[in-house]
PDB file of N, CA and C in Angstrom:
ATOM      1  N   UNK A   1     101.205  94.165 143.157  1.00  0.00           N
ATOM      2  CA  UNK A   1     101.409  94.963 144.365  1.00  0.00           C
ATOM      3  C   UNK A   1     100.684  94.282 145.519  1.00  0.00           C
ATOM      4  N   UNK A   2     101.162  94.114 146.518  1.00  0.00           N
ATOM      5  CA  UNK A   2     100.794  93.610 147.956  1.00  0.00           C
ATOM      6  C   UNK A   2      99.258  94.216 148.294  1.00  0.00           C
ATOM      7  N   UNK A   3      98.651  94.007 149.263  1.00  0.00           N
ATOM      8  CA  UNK A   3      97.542  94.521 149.622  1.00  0.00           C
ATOM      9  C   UNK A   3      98.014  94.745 151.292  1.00  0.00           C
ATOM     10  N   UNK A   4      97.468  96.079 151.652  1.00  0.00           N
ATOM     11  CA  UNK A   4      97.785  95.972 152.845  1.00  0.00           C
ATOM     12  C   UNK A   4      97.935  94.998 154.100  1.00  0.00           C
ATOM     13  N   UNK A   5      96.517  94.162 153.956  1.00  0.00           N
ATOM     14  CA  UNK A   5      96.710  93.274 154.729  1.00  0.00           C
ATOM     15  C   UNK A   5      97.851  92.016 155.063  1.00  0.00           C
ATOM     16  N   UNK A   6      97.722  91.736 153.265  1.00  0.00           N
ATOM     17  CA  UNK A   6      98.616  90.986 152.884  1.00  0.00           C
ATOM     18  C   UNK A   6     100.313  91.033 153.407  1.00  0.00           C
ATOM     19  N   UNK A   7     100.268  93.007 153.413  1.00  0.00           N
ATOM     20  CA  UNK A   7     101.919  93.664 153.238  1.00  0.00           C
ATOM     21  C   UNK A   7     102.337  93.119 154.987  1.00  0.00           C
ATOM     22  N   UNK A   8     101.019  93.253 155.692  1.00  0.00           N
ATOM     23  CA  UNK A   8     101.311  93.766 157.612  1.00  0.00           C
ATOM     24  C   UNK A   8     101.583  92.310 157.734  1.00  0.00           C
ATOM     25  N   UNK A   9     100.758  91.556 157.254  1.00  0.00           N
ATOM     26  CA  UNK A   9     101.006  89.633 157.512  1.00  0.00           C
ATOM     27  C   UNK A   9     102.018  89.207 157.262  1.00  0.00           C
ATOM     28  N   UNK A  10     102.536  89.532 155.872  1.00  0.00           N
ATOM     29  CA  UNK A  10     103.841  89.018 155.649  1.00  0.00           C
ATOM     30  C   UNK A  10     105.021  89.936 156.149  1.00  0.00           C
ATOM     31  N   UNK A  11     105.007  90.999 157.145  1.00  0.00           N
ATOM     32  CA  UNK A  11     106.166  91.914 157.888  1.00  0.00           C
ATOM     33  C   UNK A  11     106.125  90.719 159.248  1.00  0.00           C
ATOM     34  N   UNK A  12     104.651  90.729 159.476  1.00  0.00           N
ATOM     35  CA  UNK A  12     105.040  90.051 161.117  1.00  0.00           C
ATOM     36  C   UNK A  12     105.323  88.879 160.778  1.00  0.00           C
ATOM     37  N   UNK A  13     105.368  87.589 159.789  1.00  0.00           N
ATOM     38  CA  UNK A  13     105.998  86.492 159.751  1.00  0.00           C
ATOM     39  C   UNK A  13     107.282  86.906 159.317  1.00  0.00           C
ATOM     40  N   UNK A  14     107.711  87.373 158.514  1.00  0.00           N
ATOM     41  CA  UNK A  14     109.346  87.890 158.465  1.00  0.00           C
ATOM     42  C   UNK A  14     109.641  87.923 159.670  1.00  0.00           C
ATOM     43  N   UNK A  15     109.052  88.911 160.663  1.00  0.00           N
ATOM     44  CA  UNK A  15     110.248  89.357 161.607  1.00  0.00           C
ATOM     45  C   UNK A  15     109.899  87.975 162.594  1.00  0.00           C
ATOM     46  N   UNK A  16     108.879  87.641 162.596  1.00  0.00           N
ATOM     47  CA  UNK A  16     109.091  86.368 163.616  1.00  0.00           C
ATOM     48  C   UNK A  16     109.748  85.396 163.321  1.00  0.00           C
ATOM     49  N   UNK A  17     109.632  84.621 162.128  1.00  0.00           N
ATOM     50  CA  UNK A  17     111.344  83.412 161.169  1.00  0.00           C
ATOM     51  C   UNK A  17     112.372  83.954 161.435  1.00  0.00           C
ATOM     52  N   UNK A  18     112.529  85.397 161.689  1.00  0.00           N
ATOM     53  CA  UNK A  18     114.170  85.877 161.554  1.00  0.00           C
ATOM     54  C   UNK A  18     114.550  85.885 163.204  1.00  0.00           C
ATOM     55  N   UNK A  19     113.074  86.271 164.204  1.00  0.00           N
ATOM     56  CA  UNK A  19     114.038  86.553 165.446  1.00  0.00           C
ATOM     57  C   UNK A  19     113.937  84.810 166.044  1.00  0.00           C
ATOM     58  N   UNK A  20     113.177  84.211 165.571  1.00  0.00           N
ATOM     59  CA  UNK A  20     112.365  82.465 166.174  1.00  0.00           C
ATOM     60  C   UNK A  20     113.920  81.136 165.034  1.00  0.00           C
ATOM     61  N   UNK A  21     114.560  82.333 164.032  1.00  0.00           N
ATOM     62  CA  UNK A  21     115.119  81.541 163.092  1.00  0.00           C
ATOM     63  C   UNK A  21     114.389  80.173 162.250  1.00  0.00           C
ATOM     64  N   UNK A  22     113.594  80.342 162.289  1.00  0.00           N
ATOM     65  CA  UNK A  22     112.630  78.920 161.263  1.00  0.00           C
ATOM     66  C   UNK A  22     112.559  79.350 159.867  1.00  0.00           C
ATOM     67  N   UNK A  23     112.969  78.429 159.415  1.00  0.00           N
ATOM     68  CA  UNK A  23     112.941  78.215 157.668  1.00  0.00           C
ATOM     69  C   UNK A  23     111.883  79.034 157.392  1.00  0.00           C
ATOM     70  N   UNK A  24     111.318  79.221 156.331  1.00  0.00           N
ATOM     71  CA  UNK A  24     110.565  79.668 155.231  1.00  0.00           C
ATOM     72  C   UNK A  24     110.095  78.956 154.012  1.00  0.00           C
ATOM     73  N   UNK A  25     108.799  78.869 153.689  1.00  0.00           N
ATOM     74  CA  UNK A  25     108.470  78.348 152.293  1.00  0.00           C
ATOM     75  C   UNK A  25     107.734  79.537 151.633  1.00  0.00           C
ATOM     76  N   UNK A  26     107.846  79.578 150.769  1.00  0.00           N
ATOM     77  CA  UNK A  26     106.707  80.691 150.120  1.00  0.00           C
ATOM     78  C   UNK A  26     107.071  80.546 148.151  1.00  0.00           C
ATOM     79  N   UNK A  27     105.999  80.994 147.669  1.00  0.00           N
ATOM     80  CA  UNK A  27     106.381  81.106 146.024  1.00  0.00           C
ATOM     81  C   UNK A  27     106.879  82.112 145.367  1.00  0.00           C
ATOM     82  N   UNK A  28     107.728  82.275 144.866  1.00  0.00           N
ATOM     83  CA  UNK A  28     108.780  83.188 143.866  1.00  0.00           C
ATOM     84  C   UNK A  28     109.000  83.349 142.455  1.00  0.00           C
ATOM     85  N   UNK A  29     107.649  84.121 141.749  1.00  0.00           N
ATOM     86  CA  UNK A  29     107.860  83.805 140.418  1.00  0.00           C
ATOM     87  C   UNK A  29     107.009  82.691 140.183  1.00  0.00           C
ATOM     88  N   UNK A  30     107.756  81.568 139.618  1.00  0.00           N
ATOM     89  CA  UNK A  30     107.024  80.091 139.590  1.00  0.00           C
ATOM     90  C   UNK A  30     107.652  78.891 140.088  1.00  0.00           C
ATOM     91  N   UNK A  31     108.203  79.205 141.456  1.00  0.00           N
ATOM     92  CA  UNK A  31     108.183  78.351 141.938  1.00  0.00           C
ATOM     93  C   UNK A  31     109.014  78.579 143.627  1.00  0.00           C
ATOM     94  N   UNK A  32     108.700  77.583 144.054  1.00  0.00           N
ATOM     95  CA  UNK A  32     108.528  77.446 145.745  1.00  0.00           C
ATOM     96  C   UNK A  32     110.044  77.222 145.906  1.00  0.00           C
ATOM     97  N   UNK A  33     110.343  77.712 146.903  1.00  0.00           N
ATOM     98  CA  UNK A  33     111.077  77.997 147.705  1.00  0.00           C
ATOM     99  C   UNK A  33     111.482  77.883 149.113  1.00  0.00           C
ATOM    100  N   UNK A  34     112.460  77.002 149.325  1.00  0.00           N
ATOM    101  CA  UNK A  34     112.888  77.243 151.069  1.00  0.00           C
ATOM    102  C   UNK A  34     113.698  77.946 151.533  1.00  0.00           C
ATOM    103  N   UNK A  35     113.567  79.179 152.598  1.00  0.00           N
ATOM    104  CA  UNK A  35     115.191  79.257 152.516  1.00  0.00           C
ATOM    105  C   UNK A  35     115.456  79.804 154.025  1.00  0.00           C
ATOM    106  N   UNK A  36     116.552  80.366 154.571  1.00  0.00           N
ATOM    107  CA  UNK A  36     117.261  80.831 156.121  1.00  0.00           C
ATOM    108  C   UNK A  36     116.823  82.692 156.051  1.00  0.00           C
ATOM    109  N   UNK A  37     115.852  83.118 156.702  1.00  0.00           N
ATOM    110  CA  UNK A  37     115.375  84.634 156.297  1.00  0.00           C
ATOM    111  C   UNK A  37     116.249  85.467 157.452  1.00  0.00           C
ATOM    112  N   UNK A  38     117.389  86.497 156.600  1.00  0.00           N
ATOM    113  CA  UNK A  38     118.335  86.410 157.297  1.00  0.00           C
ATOM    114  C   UNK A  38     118.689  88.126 157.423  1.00  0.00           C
ATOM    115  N   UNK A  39     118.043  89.055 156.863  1.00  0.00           N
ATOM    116  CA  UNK A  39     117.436  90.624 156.642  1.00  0.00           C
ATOM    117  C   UNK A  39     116.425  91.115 156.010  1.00  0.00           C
ATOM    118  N   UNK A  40     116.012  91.692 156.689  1.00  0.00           N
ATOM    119  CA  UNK A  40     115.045  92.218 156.482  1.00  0.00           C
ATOM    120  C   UNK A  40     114.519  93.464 156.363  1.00  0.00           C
ATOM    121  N   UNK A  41     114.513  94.741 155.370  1.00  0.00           N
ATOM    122  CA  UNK A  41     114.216  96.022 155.213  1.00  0.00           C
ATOM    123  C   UNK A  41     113.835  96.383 153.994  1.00  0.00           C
ATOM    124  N   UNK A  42     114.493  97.724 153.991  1.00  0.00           N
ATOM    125  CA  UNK A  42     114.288  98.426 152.668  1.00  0.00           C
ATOM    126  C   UNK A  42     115.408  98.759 151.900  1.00  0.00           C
ATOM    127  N   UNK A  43     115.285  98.569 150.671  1.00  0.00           N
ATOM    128  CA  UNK A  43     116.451  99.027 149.891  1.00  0.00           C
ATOM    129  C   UNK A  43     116.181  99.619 148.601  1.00  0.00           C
ATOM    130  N   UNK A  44     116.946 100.654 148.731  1.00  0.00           N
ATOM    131  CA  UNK A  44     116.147 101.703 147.641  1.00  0.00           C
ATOM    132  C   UNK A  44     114.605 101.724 147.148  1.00  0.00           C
ATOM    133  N   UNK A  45     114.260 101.773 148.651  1.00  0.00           N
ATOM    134  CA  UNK A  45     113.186 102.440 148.988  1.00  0.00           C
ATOM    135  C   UNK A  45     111.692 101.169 149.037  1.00  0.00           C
ATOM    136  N   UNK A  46     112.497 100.102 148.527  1.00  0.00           N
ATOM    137  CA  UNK A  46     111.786  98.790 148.233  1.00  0.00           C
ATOM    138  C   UNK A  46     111.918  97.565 149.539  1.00  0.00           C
ATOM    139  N   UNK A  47     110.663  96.924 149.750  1.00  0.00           N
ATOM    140  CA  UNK A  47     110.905  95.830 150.812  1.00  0.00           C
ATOM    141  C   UNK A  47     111.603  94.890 150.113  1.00  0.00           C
ATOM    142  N   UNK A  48     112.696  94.411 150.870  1.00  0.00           N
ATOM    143  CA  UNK A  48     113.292  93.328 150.503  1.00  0.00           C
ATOM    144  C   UNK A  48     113.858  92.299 151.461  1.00  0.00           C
ATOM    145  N   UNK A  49     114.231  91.046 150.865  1.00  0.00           N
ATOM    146  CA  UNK A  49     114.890  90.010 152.136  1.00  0.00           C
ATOM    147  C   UNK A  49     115.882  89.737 151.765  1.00  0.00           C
ATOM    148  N   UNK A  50     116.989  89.582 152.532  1.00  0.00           N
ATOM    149  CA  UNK A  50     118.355  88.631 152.270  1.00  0.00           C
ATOM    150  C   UNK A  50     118.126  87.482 152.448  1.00  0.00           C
ATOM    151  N   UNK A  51     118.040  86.358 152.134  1.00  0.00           N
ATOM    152  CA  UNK A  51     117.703  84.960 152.583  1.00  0.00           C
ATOM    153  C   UNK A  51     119.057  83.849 151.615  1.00  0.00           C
ATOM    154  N   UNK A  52     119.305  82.734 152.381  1.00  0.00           N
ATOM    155  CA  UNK A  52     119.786  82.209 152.027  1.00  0.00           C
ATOM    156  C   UNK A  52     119.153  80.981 151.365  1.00  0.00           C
ATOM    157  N   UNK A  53     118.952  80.817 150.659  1.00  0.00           N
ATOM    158  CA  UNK A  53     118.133  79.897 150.064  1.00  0.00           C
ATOM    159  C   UNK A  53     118.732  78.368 149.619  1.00  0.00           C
ATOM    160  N   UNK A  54     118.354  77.629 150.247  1.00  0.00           N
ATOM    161  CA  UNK A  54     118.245  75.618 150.244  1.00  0.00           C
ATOM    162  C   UNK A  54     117.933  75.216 149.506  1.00  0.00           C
ATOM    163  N   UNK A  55     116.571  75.339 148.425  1.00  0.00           N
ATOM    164  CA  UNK A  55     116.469  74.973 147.502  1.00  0.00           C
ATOM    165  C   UNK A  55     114.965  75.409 146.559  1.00  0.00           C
ATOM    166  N   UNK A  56     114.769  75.265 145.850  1.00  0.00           N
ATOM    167  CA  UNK A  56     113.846  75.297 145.343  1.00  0.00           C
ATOM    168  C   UNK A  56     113.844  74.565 143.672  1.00  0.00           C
ATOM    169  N   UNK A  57     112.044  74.391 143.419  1.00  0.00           N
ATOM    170  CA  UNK A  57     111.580  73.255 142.489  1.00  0.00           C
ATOM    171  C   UNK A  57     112.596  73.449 141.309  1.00  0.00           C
ATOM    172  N   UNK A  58     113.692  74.215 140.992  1.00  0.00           N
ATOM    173  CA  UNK A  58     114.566  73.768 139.437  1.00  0.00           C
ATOM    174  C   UNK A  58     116.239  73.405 140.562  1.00  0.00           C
ATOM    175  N   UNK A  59     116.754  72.464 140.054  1.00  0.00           N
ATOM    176  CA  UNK A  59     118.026  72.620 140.320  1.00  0.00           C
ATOM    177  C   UNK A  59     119.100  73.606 140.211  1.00  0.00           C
ATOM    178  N   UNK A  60     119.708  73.898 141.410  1.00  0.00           N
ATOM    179  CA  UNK A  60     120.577  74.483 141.085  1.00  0.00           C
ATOM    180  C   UNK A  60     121.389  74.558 142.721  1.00  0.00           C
ATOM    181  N   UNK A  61     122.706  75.317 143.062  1.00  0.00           N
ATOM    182  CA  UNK A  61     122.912  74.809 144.353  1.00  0.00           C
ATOM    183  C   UNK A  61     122.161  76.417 145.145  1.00  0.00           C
ATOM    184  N   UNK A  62     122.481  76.050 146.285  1.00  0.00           N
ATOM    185  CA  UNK A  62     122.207  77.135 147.620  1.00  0.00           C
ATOM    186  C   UNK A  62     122.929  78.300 147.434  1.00  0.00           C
ATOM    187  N   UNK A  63     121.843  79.199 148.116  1.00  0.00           N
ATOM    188  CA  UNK A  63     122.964  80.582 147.954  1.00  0.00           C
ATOM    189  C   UNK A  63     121.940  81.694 148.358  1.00  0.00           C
ATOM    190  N   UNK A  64     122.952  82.863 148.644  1.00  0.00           N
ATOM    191  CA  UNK A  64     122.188  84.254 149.201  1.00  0.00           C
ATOM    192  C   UNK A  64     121.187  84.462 147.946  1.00  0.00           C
ATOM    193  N   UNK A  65     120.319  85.074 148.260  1.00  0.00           N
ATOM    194  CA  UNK A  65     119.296  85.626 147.303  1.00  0.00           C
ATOM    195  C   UNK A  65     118.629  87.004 148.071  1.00  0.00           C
ATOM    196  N   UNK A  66     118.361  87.705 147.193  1.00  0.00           N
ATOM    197  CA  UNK A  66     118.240  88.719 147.383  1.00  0.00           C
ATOM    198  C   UNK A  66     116.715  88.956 146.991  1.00  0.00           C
ATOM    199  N   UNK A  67     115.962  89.110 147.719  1.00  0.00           N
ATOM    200  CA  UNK A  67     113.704  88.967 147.206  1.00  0.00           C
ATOM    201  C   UNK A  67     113.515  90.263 147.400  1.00  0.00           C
ATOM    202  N   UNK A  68     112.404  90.737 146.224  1.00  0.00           N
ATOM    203  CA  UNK A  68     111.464  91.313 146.816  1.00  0.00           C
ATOM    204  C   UNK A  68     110.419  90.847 147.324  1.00  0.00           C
ATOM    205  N   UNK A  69     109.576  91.594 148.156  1.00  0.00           N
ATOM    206  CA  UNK A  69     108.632  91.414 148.957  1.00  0.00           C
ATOM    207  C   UNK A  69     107.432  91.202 147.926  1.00  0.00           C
ATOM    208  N   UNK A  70     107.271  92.032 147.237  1.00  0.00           N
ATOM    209  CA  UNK A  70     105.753  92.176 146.207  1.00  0.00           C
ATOM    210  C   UNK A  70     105.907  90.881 145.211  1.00  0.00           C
ATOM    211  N   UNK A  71     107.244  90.126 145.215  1.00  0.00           N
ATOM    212  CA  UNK A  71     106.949  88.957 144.374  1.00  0.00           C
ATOM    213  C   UNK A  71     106.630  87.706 145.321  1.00  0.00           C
ATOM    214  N   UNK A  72     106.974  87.892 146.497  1.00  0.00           N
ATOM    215  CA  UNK A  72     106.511  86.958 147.086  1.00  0.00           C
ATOM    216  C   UNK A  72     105.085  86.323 147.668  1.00  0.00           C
ATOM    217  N   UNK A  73     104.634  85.365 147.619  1.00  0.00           N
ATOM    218  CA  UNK A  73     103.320  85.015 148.220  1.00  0.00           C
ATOM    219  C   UNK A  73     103.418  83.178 148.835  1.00  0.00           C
ATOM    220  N   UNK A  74     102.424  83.291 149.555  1.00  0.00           N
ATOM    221  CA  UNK A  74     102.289  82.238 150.011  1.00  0.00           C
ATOM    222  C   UNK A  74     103.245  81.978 151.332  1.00  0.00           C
ATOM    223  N   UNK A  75     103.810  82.843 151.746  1.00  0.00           N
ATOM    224  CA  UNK A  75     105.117  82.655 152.773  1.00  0.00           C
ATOM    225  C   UNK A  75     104.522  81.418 154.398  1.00  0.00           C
ATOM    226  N   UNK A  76     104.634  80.556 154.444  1.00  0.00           N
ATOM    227  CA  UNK A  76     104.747  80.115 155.209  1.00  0.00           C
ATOM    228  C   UNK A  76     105.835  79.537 156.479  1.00  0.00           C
ATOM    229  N   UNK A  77     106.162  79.779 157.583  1.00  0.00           N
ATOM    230  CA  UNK A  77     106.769  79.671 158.561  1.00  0.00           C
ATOM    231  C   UNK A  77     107.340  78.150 158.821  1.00  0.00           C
ATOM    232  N   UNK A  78     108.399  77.303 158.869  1.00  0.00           N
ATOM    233  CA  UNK A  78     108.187  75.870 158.350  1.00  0.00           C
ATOM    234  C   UNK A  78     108.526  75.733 160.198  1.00  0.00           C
ATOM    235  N   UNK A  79     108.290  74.522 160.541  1.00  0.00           N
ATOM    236  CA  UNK A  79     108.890  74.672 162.354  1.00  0.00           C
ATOM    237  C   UNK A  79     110.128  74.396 162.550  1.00  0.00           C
ATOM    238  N   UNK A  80     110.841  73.479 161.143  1.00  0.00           N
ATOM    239  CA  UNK A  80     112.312  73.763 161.073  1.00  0.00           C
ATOM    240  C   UNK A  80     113.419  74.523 161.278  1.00  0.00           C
ATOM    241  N   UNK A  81     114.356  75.176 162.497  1.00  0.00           N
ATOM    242  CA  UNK A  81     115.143  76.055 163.197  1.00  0.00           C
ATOM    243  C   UNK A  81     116.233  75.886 162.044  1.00  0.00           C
ATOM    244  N   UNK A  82     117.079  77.055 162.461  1.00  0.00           N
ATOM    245  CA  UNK A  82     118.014  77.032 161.665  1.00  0.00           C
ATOM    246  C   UNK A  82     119.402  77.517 162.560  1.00  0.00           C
ATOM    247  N   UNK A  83     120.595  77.529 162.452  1.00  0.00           N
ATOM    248  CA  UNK A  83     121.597  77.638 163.850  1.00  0.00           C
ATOM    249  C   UNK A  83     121.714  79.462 163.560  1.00  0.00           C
ATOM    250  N   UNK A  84     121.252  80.225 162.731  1.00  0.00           N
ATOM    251  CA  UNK A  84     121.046  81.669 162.744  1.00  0.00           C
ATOM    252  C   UNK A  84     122.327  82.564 161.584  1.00  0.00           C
ATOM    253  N   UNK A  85     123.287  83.352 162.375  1.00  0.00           N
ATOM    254  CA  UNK A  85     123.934  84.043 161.113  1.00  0.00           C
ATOM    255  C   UNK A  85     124.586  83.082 160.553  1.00  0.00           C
ATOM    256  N   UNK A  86     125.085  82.889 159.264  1.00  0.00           N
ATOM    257  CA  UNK A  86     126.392  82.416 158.533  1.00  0.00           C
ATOM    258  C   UNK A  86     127.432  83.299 158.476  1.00  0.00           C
ATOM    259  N   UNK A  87     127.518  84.222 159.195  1.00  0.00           N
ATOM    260  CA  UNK A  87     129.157  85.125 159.929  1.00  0.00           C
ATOM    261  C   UNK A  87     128.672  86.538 159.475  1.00  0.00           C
ATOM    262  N   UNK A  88     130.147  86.962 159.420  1.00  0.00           N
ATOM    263  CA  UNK A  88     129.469  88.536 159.034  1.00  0.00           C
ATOM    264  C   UNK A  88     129.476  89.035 157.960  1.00  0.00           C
ATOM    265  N   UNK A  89     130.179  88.388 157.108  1.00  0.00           N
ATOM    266  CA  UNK A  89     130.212  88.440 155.615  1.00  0.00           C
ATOM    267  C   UNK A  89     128.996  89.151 155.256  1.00  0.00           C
ATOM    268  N   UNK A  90     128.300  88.536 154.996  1.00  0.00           N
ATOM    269  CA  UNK A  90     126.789  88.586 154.391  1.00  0.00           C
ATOM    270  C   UNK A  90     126.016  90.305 155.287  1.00  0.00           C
ATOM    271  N   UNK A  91     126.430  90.288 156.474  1.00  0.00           N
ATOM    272  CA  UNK A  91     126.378  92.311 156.782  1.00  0.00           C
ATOM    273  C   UNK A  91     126.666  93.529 155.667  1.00  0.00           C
ATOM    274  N   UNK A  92     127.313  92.954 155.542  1.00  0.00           N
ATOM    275  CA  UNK A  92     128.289  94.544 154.441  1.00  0.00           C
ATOM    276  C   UNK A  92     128.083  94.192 152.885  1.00  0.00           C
ATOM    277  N   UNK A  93     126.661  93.335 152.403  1.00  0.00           N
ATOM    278  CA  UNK A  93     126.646  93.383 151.391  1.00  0.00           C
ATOM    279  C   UNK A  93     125.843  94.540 150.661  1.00  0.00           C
ATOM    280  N   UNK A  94     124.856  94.764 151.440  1.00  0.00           N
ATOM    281  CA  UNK A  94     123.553  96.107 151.001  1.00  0.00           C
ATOM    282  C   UNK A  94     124.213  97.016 151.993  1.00  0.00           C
ATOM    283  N   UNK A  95     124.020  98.514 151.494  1.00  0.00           N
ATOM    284  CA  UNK A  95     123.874  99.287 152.445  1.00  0.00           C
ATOM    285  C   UNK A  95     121.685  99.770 152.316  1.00  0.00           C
ATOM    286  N   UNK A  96     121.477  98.855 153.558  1.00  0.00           N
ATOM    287  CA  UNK A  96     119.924  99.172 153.586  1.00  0.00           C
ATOM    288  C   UNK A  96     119.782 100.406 153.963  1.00  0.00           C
ATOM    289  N   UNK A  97     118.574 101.540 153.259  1.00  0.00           N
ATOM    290  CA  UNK A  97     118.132 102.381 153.490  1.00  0.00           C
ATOM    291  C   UNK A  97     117.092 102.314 155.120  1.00  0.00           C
ATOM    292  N   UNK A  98     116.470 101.346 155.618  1.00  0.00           N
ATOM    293  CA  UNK A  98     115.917 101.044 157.194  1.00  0.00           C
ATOM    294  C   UNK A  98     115.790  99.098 156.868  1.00  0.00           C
ATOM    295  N   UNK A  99     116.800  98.980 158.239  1.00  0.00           N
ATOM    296  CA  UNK A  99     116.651  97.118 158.521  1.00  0.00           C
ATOM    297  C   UNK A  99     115.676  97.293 159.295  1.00  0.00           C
ATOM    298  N   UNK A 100     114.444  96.190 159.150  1.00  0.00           N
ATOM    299  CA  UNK A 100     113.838  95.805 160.327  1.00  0.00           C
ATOM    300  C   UNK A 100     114.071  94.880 161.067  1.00  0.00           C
ATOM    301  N   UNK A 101     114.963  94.052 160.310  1.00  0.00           N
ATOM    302  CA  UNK A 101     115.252  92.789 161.108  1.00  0.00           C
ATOM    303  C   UNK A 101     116.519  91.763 160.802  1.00  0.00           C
ATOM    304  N   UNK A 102     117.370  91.593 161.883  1.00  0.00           N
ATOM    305  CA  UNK A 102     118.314  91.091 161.186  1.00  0.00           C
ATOM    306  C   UNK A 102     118.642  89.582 161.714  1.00  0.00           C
ATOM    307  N   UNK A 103     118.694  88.416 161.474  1.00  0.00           N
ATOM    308  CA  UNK A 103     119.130  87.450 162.019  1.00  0.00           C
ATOM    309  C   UNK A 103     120.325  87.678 163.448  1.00  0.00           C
ATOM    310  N   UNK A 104     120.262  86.629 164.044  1.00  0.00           N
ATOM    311  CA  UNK A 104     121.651  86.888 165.468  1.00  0.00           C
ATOM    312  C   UNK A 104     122.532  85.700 164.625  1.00  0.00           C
TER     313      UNK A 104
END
């Protein structure tokens, strides 16, 4: 479980990668991760991110991923931009219970 401090730090770098669009690194499980942080809320009642994810340490290709927040750590902000939505597709996949933040 997050620690408060921890929870408020990693809300305000979310919403700043998503409205600034800069990549993301952070660890998932066991292992690191880059990816496009592309929503941001709650879903069933849980913090979560939509992110499109580039790659990370096992092979495999790119693709939406769906995080929780409490598995994540280490989130760092990379200065790498990203060109922002990949269309609207990717809108109408969750119905989120509250977005805080959504990519343009």
């Amino acid at each position: 479980m997050l620690q408060r401090a921890e929870s408020d730090s990693l809300d305000r770098q979310l919403k700043l990668a998503i409205t600034k669009r800069h990549l993301i690194q952070f660890k998932y499980g066991s292992t690191i991760r880059i990816a496009e942080p592309h929503d941001y809320g709650l879903l069933q009642g849980a913090p979560r991110l939509l992110a499109y994810q580039l790659r990370d340490e096992r092979p495999g290709p790119p693709g939406w991923r769906l995080l929780d927040l409490a598995k994540m750590e280490g989130l760092v902000m990379l200065p790498r931009t990203f060109q922002g939505s990949r269309g609207a597709m990717h809108r109408n996949h969750y119905g989120w219970d509250e977005l805080f933040a959504r990519v343009d």
